[in-house]
PDB file of N, CA and C in Angstrom:
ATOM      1  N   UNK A   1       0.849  -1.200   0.000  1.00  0.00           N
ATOM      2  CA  UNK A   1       0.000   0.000   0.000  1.00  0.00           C
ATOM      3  C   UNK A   1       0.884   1.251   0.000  1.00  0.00           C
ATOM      4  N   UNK A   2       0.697   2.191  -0.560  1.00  0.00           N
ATOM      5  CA  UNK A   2       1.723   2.771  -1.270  1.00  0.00           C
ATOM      6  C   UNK A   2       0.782   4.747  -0.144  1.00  0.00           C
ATOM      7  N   UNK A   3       1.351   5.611  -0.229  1.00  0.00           N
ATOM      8  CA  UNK A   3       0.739   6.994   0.209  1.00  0.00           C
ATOM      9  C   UNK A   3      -0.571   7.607  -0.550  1.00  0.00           C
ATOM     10  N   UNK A   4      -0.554   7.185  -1.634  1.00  0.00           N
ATOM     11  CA  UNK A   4      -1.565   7.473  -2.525  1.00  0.00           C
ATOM     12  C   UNK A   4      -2.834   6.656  -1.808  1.00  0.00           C
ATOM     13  N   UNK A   5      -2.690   5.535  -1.998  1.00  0.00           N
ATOM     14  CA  UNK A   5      -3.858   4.650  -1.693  1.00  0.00           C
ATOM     15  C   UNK A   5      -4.386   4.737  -0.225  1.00  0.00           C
ATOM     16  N   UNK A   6      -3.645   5.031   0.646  1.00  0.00           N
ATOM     17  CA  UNK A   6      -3.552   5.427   1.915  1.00  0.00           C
ATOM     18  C   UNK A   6      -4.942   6.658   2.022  1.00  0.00           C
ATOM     19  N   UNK A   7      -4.632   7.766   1.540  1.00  0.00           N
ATOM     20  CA  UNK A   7      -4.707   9.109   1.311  1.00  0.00           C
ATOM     21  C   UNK A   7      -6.007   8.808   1.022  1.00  0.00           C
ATOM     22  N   UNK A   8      -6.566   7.702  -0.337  1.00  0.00           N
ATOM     23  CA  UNK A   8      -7.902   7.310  -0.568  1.00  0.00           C
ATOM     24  C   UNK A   8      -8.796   7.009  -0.079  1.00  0.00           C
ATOM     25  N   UNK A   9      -8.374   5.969   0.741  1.00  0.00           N
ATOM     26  CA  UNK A   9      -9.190   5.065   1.909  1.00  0.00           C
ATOM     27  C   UNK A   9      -9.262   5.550   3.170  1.00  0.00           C
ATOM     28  N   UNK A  10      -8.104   7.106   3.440  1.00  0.00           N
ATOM     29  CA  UNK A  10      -8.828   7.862   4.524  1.00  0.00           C
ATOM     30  C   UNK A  10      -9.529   8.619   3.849  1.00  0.00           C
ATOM     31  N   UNK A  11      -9.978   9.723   2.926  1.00  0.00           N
ATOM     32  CA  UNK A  11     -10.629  10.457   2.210  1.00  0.00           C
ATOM     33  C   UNK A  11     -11.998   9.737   2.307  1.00  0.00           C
ATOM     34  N   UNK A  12     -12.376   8.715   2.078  1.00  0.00           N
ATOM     35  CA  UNK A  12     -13.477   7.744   1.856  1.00  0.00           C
ATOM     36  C   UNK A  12     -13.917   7.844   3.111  1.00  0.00           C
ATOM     37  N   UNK A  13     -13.238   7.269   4.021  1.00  0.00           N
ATOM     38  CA  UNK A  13     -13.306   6.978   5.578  1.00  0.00           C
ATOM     39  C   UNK A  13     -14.113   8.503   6.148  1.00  0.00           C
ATOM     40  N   UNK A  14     -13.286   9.219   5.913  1.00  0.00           N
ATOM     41  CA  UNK A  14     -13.798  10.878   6.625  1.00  0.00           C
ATOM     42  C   UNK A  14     -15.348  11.069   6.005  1.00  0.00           C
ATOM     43  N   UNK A  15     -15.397  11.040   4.634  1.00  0.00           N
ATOM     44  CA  UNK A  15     -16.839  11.191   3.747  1.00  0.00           C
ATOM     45  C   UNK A  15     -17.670  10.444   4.318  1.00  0.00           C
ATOM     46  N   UNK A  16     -17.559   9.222   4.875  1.00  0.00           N
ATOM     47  CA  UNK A  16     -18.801   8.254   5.808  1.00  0.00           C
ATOM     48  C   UNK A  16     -18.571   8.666   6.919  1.00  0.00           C
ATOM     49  N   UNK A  17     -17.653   9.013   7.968  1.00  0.00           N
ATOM     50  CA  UNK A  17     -17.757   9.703   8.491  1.00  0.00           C
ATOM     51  C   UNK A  17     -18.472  10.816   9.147  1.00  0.00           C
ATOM     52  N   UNK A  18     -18.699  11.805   8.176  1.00  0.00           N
ATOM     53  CA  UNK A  18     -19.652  12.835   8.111  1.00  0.00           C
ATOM     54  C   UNK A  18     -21.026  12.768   7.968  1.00  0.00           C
ATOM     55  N   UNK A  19     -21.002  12.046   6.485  1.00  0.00           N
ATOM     56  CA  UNK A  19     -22.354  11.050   6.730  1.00  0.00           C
ATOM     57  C   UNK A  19     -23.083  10.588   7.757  1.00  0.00           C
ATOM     58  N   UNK A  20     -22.140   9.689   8.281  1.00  0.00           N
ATOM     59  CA  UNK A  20     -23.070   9.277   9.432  1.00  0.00           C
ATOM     60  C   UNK A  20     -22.575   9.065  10.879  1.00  0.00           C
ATOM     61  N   UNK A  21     -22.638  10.944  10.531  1.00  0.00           N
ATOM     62  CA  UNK A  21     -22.364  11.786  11.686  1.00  0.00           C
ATOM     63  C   UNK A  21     -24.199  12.278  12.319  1.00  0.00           C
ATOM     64  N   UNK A  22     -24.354  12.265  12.933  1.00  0.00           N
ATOM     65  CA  UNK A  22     -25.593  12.228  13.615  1.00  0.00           C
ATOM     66  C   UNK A  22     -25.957  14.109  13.216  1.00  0.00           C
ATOM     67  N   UNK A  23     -25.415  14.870  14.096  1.00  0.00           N
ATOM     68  CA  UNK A  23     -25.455  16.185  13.469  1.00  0.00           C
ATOM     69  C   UNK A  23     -25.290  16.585  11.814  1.00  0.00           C
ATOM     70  N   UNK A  24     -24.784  15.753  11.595  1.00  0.00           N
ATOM     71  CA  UNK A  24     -24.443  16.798   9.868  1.00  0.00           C
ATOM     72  C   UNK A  24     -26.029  16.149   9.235  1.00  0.00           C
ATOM     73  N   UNK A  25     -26.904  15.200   9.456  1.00  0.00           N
ATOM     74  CA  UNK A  25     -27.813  15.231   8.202  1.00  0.00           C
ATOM     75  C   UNK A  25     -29.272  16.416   8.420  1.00  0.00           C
ATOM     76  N   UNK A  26     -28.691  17.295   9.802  1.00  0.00           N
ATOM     77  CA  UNK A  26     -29.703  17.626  10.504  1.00  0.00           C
ATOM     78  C   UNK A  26     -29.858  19.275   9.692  1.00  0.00           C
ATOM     79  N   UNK A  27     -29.044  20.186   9.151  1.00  0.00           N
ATOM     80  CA  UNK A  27     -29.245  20.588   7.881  1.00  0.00           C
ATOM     81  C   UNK A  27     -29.897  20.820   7.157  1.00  0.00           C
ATOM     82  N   UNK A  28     -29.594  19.603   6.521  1.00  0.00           N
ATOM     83  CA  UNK A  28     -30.405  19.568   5.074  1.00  0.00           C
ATOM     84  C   UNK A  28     -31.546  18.715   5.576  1.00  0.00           C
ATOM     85  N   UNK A  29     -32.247  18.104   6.453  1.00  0.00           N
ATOM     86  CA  UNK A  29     -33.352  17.640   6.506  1.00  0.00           C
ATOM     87  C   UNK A  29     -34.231  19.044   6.943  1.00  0.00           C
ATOM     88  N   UNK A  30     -33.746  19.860   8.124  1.00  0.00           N
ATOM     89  CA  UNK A  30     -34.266  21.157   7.840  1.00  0.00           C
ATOM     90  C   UNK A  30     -34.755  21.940   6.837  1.00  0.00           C
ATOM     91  N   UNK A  31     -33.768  21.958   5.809  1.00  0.00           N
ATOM     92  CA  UNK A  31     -34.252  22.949   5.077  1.00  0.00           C
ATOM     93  C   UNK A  31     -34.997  22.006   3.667  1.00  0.00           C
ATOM     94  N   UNK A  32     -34.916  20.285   3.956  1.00  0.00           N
ATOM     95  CA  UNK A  32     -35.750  19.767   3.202  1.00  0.00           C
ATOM     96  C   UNK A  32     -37.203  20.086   3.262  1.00  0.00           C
ATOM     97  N   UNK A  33     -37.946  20.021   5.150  1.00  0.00           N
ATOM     98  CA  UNK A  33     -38.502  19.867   5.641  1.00  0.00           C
ATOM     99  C   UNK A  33     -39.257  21.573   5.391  1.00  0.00           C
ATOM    100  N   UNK A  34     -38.524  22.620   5.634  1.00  0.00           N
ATOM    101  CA  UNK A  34     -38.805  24.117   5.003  1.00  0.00           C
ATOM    102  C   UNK A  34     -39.708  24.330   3.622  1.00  0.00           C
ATOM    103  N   UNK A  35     -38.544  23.915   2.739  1.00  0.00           N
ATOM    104  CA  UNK A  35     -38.779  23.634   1.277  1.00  0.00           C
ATOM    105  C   UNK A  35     -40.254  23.094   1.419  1.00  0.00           C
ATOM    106  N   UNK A  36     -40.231  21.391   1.427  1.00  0.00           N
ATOM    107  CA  UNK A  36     -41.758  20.950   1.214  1.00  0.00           C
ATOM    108  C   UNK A  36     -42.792  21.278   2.131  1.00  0.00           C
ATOM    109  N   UNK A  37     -42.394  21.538   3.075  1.00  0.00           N
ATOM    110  CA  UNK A  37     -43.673  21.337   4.184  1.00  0.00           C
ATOM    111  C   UNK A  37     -44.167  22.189   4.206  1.00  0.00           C
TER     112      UNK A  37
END
């Protein structure tokens, strides 16, 4: 496994991460919830 590939599979890692981060989908379900409702 070389620095490159490294670099990938944390990049990936952080992006799910955030995802399913309890606070971050709370946002955009707000302003989903704005929008349609």
């Amino acid at each position: 496994m070389n620095a490159h590939e490294l670099d990938t599979i944390i990049a990936k890692r952080r992006t799910f991460a955030i995802i399913a981060h309890p606070d971050a989908g709370k946002t955009t379900l707000t302003e989903k919830l704005l929008l349609f409702g």
